[in-house]
Protein backbone atom coordinates (compact mmCIF):
# COMPACT_ATOMS: atom_id res chain seq x y z
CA UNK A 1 62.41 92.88 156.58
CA UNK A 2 60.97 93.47 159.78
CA UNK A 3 57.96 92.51 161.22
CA UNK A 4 56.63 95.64 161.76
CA UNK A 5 57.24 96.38 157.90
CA UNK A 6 56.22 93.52 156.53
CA UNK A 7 52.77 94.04 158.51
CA UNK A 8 52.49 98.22 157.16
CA UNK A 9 53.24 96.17 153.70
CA UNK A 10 50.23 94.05 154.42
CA UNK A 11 48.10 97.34 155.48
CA UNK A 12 49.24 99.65 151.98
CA UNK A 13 48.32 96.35 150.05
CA UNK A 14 45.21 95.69 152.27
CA UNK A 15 43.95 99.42 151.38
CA UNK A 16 44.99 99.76 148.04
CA UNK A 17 42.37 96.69 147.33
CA UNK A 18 39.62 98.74 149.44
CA UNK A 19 40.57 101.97 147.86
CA UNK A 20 39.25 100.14 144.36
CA UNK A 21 36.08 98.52 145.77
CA UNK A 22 35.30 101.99 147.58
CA UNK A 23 35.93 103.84 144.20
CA UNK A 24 34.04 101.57 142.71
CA UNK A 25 31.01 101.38 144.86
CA UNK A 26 30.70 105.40 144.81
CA UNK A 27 30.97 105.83 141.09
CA UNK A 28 28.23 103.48 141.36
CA UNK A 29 26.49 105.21 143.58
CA UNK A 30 26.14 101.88 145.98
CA UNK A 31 26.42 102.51 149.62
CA UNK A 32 29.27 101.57 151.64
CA UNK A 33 29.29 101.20 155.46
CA UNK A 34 31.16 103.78 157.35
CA UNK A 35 34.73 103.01 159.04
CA UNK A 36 34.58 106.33 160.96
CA UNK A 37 32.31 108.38 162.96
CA UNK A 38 32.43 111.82 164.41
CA UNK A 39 29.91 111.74 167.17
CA UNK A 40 29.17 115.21 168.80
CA UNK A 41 28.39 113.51 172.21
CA UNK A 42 26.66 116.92 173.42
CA UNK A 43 26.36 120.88 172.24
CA UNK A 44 27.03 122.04 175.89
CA UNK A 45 30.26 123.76 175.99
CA UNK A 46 32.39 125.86 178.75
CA UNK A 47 33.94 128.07 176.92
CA UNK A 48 33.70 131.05 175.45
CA UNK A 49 35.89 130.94 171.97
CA UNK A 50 36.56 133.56 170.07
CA UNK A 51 36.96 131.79 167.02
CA UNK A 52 33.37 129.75 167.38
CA UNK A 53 29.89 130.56 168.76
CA UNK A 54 28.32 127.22 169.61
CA UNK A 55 28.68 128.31 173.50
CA UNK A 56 25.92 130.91 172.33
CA UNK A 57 23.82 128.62 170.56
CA UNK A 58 20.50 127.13 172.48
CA UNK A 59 21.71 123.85 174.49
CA UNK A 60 19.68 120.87 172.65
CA UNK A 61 17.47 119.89 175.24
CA UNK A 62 16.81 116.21 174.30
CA UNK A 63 20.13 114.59 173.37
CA UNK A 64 20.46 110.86 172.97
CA UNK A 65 20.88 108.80 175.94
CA UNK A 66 23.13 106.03 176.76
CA UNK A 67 20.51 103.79 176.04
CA UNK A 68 20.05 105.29 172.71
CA UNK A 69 23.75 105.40 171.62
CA UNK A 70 24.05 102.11 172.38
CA UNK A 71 20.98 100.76 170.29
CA UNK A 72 22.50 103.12 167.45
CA UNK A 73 26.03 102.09 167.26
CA UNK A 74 24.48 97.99 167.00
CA UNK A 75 22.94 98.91 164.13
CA UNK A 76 24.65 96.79 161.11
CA UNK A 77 25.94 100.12 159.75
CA UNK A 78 28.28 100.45 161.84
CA UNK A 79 29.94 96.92 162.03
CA UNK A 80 32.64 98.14 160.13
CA UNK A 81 34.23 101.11 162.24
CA UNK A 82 37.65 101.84 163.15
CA UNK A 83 37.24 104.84 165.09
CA UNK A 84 34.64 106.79 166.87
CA UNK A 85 35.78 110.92 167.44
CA UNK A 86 33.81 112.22 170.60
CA UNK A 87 33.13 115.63 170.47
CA UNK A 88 31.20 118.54 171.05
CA UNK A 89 30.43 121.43 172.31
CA UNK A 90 32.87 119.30 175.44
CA UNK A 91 31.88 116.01 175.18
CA UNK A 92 33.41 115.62 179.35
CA UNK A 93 29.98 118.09 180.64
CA UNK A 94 28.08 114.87 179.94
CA UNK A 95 27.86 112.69 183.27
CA UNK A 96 27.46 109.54 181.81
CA UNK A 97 30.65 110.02 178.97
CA UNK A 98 32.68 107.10 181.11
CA UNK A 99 29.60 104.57 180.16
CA UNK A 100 29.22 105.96 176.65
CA UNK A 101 33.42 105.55 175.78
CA UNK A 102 32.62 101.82 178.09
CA UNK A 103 29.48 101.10 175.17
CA UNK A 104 32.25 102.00 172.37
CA UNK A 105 34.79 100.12 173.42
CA UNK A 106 32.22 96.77 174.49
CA UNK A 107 30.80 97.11 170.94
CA UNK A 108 33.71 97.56 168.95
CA UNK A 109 37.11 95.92 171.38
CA UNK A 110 39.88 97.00 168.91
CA UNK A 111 38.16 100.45 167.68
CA UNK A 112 40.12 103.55 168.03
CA UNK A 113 38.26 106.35 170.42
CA UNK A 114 39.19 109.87 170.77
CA UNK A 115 37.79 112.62 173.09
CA UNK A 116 38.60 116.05 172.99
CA UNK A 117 38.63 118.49 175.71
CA UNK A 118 39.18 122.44 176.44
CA UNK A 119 41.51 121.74 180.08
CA UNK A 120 38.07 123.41 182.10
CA UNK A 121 37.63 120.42 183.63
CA UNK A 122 40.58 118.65 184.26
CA UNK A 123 39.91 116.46 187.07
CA UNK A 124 36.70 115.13 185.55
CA UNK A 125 38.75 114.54 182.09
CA UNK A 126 41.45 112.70 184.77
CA UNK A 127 38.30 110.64 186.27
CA UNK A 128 37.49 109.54 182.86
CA UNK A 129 41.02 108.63 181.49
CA UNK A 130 42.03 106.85 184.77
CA UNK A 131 38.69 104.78 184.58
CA UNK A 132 38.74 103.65 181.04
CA UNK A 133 42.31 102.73 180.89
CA UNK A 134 41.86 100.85 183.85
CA UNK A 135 39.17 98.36 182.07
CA UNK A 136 41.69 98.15 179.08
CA UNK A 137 40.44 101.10 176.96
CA UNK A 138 42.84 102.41 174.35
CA UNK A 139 42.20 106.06 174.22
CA UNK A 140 43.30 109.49 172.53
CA UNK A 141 42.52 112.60 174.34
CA UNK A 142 42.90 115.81 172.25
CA UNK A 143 43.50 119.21 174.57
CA UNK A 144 43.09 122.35 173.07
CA UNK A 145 45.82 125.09 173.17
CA UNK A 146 45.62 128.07 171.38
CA UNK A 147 48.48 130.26 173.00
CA UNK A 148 50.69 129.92 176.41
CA UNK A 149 49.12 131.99 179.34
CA UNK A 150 46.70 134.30 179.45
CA UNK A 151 47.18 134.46 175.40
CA UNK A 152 44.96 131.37 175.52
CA UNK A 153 42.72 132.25 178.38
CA UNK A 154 42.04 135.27 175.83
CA UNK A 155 41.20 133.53 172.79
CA UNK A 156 39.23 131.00 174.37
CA UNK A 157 37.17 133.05 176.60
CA UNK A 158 37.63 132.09 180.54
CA UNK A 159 40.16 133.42 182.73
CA UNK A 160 42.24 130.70 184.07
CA UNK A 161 42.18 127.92 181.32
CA UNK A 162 45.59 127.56 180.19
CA UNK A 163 46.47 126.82 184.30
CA UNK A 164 43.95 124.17 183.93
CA UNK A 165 45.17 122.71 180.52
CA UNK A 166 48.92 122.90 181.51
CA UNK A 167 47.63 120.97 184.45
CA UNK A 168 45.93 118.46 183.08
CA UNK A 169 48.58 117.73 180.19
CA UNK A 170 50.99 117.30 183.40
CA UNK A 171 48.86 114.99 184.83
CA UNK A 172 47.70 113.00 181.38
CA UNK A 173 51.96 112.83 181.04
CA UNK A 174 52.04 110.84 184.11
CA UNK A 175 49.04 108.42 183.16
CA UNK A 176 51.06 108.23 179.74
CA UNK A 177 53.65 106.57 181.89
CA UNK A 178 51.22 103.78 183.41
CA UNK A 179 49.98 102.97 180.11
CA UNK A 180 52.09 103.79 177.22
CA UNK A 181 50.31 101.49 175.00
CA UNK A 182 46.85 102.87 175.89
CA UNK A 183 46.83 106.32 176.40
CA UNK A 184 47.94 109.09 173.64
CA UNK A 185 47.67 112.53 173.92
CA UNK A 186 47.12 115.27 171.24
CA UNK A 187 47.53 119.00 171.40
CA UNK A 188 44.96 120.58 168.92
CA UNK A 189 45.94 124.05 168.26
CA UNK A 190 43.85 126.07 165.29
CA UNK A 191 45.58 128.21 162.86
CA UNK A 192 44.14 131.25 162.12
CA UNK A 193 44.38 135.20 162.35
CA UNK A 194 44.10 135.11 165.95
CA UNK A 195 46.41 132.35 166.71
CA UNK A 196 49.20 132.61 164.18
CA UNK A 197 51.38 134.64 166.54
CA UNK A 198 51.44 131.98 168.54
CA UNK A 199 51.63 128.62 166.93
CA UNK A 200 55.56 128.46 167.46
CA UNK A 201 55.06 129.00 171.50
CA UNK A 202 52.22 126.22 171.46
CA UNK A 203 54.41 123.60 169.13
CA UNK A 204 57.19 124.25 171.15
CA UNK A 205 55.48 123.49 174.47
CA UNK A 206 54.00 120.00 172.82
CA UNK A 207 57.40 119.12 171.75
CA UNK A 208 59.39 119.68 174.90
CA UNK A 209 56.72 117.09 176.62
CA UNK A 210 57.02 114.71 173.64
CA UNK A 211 53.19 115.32 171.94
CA UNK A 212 51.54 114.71 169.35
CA UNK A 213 50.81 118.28 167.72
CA UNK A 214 48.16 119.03 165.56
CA UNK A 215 47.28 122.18 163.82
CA UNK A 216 44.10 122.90 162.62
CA UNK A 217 42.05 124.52 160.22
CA UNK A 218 40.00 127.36 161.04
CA UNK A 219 37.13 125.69 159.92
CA UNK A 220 33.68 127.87 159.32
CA UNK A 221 30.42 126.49 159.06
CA UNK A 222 27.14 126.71 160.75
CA UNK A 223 28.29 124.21 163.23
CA UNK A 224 30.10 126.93 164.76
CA UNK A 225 28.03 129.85 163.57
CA UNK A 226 30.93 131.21 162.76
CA UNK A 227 30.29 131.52 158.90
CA UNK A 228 31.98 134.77 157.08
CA UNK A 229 34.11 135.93 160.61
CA UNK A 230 38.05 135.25 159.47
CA UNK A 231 39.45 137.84 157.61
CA UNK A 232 42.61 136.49 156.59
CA UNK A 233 44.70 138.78 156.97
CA UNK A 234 47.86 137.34 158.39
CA UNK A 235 48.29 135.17 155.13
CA UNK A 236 51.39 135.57 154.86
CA UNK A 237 52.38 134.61 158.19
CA UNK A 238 50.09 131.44 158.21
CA UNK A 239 51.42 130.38 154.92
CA UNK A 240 55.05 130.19 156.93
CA UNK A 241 53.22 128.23 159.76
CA UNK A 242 51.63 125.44 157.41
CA UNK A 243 55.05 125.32 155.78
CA UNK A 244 57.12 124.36 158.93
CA UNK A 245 54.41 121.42 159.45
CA UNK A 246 55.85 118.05 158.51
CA UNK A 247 54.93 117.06 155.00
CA UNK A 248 51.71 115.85 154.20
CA UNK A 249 48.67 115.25 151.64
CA UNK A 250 46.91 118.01 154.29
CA UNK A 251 49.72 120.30 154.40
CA UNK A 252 49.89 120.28 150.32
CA UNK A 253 46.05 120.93 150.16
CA UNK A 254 46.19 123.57 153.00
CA UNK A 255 49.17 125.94 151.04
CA UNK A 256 46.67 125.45 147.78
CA UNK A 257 44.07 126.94 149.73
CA UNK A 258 46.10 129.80 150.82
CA UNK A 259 47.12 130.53 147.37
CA UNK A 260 43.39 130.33 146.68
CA UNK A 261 44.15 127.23 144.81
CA UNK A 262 41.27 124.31 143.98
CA UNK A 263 41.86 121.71 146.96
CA UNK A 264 38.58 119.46 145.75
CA UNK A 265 39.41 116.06 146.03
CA UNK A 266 37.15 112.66 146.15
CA UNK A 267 35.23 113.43 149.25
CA UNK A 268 33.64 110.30 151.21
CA UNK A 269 31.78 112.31 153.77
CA UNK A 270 28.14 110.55 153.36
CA UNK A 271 29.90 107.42 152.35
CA UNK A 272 32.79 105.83 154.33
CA UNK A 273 32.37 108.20 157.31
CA UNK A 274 29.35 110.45 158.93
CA UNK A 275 28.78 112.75 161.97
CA UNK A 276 26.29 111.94 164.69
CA UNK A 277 24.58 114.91 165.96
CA UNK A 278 23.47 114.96 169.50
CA UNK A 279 19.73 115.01 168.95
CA UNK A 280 19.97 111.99 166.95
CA UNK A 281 20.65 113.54 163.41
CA UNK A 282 23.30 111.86 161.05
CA UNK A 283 25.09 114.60 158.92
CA UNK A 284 27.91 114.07 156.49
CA UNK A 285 29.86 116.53 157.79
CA UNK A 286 30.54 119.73 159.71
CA UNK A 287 30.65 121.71 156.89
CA UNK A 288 26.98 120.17 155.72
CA UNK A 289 25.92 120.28 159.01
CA UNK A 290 22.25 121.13 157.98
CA UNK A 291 22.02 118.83 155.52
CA UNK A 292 20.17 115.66 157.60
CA UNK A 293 20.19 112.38 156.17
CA UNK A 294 17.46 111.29 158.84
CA UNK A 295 17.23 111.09 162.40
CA UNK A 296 17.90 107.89 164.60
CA UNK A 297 14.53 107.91 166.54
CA UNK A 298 12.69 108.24 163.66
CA UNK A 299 14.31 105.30 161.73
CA UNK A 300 17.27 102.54 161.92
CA UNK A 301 20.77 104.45 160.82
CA UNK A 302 20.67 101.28 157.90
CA UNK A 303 17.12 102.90 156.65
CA UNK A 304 18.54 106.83 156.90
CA UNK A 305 21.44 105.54 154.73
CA UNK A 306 20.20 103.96 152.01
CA UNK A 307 16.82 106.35 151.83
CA UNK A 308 16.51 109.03 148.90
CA UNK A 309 16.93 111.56 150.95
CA UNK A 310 20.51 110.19 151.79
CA UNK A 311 21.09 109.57 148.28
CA UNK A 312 20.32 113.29 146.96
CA UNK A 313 22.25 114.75 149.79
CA UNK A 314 25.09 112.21 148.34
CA UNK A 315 24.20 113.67 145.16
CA UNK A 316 23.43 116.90 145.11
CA UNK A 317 25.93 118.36 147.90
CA UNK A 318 28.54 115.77 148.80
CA UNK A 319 29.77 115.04 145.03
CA UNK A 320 29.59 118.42 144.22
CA UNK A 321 30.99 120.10 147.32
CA UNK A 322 34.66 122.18 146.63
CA UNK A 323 36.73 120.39 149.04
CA UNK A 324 37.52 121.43 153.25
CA UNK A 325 40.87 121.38 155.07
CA UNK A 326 38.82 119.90 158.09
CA UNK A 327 41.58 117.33 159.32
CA UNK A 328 39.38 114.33 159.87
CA UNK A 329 37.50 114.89 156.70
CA UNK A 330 40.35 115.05 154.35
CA UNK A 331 42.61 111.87 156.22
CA UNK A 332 39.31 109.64 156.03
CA UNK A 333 38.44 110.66 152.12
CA UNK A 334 42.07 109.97 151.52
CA UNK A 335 41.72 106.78 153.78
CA UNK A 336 39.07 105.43 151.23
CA UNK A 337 40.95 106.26 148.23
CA UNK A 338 44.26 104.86 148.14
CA UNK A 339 45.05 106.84 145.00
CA UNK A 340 46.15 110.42 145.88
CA UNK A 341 48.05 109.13 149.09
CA UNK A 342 49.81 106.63 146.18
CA UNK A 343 50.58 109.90 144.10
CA UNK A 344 51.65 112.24 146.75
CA UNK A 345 54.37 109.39 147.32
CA UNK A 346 55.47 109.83 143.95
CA UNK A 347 55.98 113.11 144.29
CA UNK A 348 57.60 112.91 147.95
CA UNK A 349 59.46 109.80 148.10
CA UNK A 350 60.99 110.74 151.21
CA UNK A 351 57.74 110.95 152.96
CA UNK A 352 57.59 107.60 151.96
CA UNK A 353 61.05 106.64 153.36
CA UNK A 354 60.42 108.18 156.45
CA UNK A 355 57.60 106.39 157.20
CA UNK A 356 59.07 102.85 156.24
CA UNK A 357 61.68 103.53 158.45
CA UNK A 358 60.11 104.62 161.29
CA UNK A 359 57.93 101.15 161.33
């Protein structure tokens, strides 16, 4: 046996002992510290997005400061993360994002930290790779695609964005090169009526440049304000799209939803991961985006999650909710319960094969 097998070996056994403790703890109703964080750094945004309206929404005028961040993410809470997703609105519009990704990494050295951007910027995105990776930061940077050429320009709202993604991805290529240990690149492409006709074009172009593709759910909630505007009617053609995606716990779920299917499953939103507004408000979730636990300047992020309020949001919404397809939320729910990742490799052996032998 290899190392590198012998030490995934020691992770599935490592997990399947946390999986019981974190099963445990929430049937409980005990608290558990959260391993992940989705932290929307700011609400500004560039675009213009057909497929989501925060560009239209009110910029929050007091966000949390570097200062602020910092003193939030030393809070004992939070001693237990893995990874940190910065996002937005476009997290890059911020001017101090290099010393907030430098806070992350000083806090938490072996942490995984993504960022995601929309290619408007992509010298300042290029400033901020080239700085980080220089001081030994291991980063993921997520560019959105939505269609080649003026396709995408279209969907996303600015003339002149899929120049500046295609340029950027060039560029981030490059840096790839330098630091192949450091730097990872993801294109984030989401699935939906407007997109469908192109998600072969856009998988195409991320697997010619050898990158990570990931398609994504159109997710609706009032994070986006874009509640009730899909109308689904290129089913048939997104069910084909979801089926040529390799084969995974998400992939299952997201043809169940198609069919109109139940996809709830043991959601940990609330307990082994949260979102960090930019005003200071921890949420479960996108999807229960309104649904505030507490707010940072009004009390420690250990108070706000172990406080009633916390609890009956835990309660009343979380345990109850019908289950999402939003990527993050279903790979860290399944990340705290062994179980259904144990099952779905019963069922799909070869999944399981694959992924031994590619270790």
């Amino acid at each position: 046996m290899t190392k590198n097998k012998e030490n995934l070996l020691k992770k599935i056994l490592s997990r399947f002992l946390l999986a019981n403790k974190n099963l445990l703890f929430r049937s409980i109703h005990k608290t558990m510290k959260p391993r992940w964080l989705w932290f929307e750094t700011t609400d500004m945004c560039n675009s213009k997005c057909t497929h989501c309206s925060i560009w239209k929404k009110p910029i929050t005028k007091n966000q949390l400061t570097a200062q602020e961040i910092k003193e939030t993410l030393k809070d004992p809470l939070f001693s237990e993360l893995e990874s940190i997703v910065n996002s937005g609105g476009k997290a890059i519009l911020r001017k101090d994002m290099e010393e907030i990704i430098m806070i992350e990494h000083e806090l938490f050295p072996n942490i995984n930290i993504d960022i995601s951007t929309n290619g408007l910027l992509p010298d300042r995105m290029l400033e901020i790779a080239k700085s980080v990776l220089e001081k030994g930061v291991k980063i993921n940077i997520g560019v959105s695609l939505d269609g080649i050429g003026k396709t995408h320009d279209k969907i996303r709202g600015v003339e002149g964005n899929f120049q500046k993604a295609d340029y950027l991805i060039n560029e981030l290529i490059k840096l790839r090169e330098k630091y192949p240990k450091k730097l990872s690149i993801i294109i984030g492409f989401t699935l939906s009526d407007l997109t469908v006709d192109y998600f072969k074009d856009v998988k195409d172009y991320a697997e010619k440049r050898d990158i990570e593709f990931s398609a994504q759910w159109y997710n609706q909630s009032s994070f986006y304000d874009n509640t009730g505007k899909n109308k689904n009617d290129k089913n048939n053609k997104i069910m084909q799209a979801v089926q040529s995606l390799p084969d995974t716990i998400h992939k299952e779920k997201w043809i169940k939803k198609i069919k109109n299917r139940s996809i709830k499953f043991m959601c940990f939103a609330g307990y082994t991961f949260c979102a960090l507004r930019c005003d200071g408000n921890i949420v479960p979730c996108l999807n229960l985006w309104d649904n505030i636990m507490g707010n940072v300047r009004e009390n420690t992020p250990s108070q706000i999650w172990h406080s009633k309020k916390a609890k009956l949001i835990r309660k009343k919404q979380i345990n109850k909710c019908s289950g999402c397809l939003n990527s993050w939320g279903v790979w860290w729910s399944i990340g705290s319960c062994f179980y259904p990742r144990l099952v779905y490799y019963f069922k799909n052996p070869k999944s399981f094969l694959k992924r031994i032998k590619n270790k």
